[in-house]
Protein backbone atom coordinates (compact mmCIF):
# COMPACT_ATOMS: atom_id res chain seq x y z
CA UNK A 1 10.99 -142.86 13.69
CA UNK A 2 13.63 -141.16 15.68
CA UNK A 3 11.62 -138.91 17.30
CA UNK A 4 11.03 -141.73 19.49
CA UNK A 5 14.16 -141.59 21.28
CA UNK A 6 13.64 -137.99 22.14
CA UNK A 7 14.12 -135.91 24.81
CA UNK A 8 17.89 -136.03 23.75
CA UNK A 9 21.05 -133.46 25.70
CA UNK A 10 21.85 -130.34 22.81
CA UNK A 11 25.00 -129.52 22.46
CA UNK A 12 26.88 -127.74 20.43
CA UNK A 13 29.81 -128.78 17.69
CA UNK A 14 32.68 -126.32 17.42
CA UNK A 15 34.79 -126.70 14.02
CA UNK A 16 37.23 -125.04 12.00
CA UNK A 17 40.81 -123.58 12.97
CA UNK A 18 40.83 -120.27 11.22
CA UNK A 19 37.25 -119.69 10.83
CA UNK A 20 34.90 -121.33 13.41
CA UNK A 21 31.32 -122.87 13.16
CA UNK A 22 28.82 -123.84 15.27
CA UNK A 23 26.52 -126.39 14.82
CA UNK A 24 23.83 -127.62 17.68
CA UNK A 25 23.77 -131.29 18.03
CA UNK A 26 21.46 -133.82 19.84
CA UNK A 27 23.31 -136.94 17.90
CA UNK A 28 26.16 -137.59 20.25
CA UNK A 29 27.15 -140.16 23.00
CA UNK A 30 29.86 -141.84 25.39
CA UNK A 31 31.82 -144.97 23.75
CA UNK A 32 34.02 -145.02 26.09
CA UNK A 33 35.01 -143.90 29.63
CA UNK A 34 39.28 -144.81 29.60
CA UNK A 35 39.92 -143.34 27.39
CA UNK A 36 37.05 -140.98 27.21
CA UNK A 37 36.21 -141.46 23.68
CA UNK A 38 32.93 -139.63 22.53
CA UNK A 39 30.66 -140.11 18.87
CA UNK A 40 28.74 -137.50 16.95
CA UNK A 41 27.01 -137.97 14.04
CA UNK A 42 26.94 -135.35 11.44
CA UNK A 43 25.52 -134.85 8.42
CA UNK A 44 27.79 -134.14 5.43
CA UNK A 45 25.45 -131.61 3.40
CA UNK A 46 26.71 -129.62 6.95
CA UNK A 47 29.54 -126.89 6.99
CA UNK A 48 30.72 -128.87 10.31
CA UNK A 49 30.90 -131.69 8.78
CA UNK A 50 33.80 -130.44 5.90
CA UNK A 51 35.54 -128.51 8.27
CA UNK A 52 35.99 -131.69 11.26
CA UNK A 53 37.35 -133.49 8.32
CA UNK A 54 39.68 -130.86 7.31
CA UNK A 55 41.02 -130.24 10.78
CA UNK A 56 40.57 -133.87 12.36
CA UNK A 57 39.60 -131.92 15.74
CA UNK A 58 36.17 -130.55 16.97
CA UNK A 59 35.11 -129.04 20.17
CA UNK A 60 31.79 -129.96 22.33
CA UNK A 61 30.18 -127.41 24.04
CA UNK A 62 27.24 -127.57 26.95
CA UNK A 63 24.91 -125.05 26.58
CA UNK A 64 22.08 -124.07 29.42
CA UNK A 65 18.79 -122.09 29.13
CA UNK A 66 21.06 -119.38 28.87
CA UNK A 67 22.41 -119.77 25.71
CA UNK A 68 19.09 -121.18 23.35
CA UNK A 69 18.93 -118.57 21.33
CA UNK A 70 22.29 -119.29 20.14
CA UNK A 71 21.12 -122.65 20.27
CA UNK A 72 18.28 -122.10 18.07
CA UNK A 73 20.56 -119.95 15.85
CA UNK A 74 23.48 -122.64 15.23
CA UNK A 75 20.59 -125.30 14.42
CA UNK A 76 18.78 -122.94 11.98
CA UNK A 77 20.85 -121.09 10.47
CA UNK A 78 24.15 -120.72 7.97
CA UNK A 79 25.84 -118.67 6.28
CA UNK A 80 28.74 -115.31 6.95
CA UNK A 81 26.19 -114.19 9.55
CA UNK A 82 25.30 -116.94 12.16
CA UNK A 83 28.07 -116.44 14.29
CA UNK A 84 27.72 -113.09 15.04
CA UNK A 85 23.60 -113.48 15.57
CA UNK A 86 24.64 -116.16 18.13
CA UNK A 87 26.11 -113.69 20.65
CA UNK A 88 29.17 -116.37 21.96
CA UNK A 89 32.31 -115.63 22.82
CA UNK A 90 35.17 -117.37 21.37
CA UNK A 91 38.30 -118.67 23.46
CA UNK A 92 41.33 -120.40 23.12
CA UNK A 93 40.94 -124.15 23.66
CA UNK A 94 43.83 -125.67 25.63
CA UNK A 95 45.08 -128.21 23.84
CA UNK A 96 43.07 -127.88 20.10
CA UNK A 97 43.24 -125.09 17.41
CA UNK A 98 39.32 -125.36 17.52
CA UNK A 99 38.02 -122.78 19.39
CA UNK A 100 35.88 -123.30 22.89
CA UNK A 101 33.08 -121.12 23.68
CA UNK A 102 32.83 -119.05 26.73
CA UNK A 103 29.40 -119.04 27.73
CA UNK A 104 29.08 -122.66 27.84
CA UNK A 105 29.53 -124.36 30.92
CA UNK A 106 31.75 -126.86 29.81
CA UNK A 107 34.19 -127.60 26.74
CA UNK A 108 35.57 -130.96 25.61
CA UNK A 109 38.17 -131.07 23.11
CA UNK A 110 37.93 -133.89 20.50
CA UNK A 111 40.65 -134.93 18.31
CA UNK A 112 39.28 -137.00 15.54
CA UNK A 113 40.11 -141.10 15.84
CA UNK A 114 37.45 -142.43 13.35
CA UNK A 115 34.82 -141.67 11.20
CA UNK A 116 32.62 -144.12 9.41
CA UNK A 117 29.73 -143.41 6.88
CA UNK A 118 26.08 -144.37 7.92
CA UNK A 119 22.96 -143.77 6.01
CA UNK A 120 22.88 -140.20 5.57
CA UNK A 121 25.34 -139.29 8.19
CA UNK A 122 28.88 -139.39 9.20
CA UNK A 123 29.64 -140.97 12.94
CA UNK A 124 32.90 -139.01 13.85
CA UNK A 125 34.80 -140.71 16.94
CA UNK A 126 36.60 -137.87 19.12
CA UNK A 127 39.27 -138.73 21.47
CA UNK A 128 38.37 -136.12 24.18
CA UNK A 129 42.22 -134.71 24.92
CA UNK A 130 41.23 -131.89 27.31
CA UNK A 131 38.36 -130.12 28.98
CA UNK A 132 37.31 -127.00 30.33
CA UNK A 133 34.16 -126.54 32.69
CA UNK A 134 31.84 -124.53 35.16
CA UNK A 135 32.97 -125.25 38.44
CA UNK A 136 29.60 -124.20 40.21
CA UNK A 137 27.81 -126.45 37.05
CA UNK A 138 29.01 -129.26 38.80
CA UNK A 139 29.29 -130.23 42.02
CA UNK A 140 31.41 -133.08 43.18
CA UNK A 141 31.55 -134.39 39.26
CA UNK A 142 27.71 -134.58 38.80
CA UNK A 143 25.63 -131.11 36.92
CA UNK A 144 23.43 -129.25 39.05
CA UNK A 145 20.04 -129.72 37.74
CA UNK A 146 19.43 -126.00 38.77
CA UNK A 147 22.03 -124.91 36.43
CA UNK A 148 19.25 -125.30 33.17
CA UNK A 149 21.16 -127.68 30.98
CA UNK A 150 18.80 -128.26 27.86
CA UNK A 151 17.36 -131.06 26.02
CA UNK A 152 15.63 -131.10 22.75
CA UNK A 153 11.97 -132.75 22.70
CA UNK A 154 11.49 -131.82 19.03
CA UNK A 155 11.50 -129.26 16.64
CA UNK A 156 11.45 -126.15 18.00
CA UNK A 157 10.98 -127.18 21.88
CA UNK A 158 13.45 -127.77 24.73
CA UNK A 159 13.25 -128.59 28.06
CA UNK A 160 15.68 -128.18 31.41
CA UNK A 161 16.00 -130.49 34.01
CA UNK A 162 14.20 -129.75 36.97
CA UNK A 163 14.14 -132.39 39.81
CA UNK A 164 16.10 -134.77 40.64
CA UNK A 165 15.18 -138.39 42.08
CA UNK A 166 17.35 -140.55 44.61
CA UNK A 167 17.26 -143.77 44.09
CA UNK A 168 17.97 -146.05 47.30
């Protein structure tokens, strides 16, 4: 039943200190704005999900058209090999341990303020401490819809955002 509730943003979850992962995510939203406090649920049969609660910090990263196949890859895929199929570049983050990824156009760095067990999933709460971003992604605080940010309409389709409508 929730498909319904799809077309959802992807992103992807960036975990581990000394060994990253990627994992892509559509399960994630706002709580709140001051201070910017963000929630992802995660499934613990996931590699993300051990290492988030091993290091208490996780990254969010925006991906565009650009990126899917990496996309597709951290969604599909485990194991010694994903990363390198992927194609990212990892950077330092500026305030976390947890790596950022270059080719996204924007970063936010979660520290980990709660985590509560639901149905089959884990709902971490991240604290976003610091951020990184695309400068031409965003114009005046609000993404360019030209830029190709994705959303996931189900299994193995995505769509970008295309036109935008002003409302009077």
């Amino acid at each position: 039943m929730y498909h319904l509730l799809y077309p959802l943003r992807t992103f992807l979850i960036v975990s581990g200190k000394e060994e990253a992962n990627v994992m892509t995510a559509d399960w994630l939203t706002v709580i709140s704005h001051r201070p910017f406090i963000v929630g992802v649920a995660i499934s613990p049969k996931r590699y993300t999900h051990k290492l988030i609660k091993e290091c208490n910090e996780f990254v969010i990263a925006v991906p565009t058209l650009e990126m899917l196949d990496a996309v597709w890859i951290a969604g599909t895929k485990s194991g010694v090999d994903k990363i390198r199929k992927m194609k990212i570049t990892f950077i330092d983050s500026r305030t976390i341990e947890t790596k950022s990824i270059k080719e996204a156009v924007a970063n936010l760095e979660c520290k980990v303020i709660d985590e509560k067990d639901y149905g089959d999933h884990t709902f971490f709460v991240g604290e976003v401490i610091d951020y990184t971003y695309n400068r031409e992604a965003f114009e005046s605080g609000m993404p360019k819809v030209g830029i190709n940010f994705l959303a996931h309409i189900a299994m193995n389709k995505f769509v970008t955002f295309e036109k935008e409508i002003h409302m009077p």
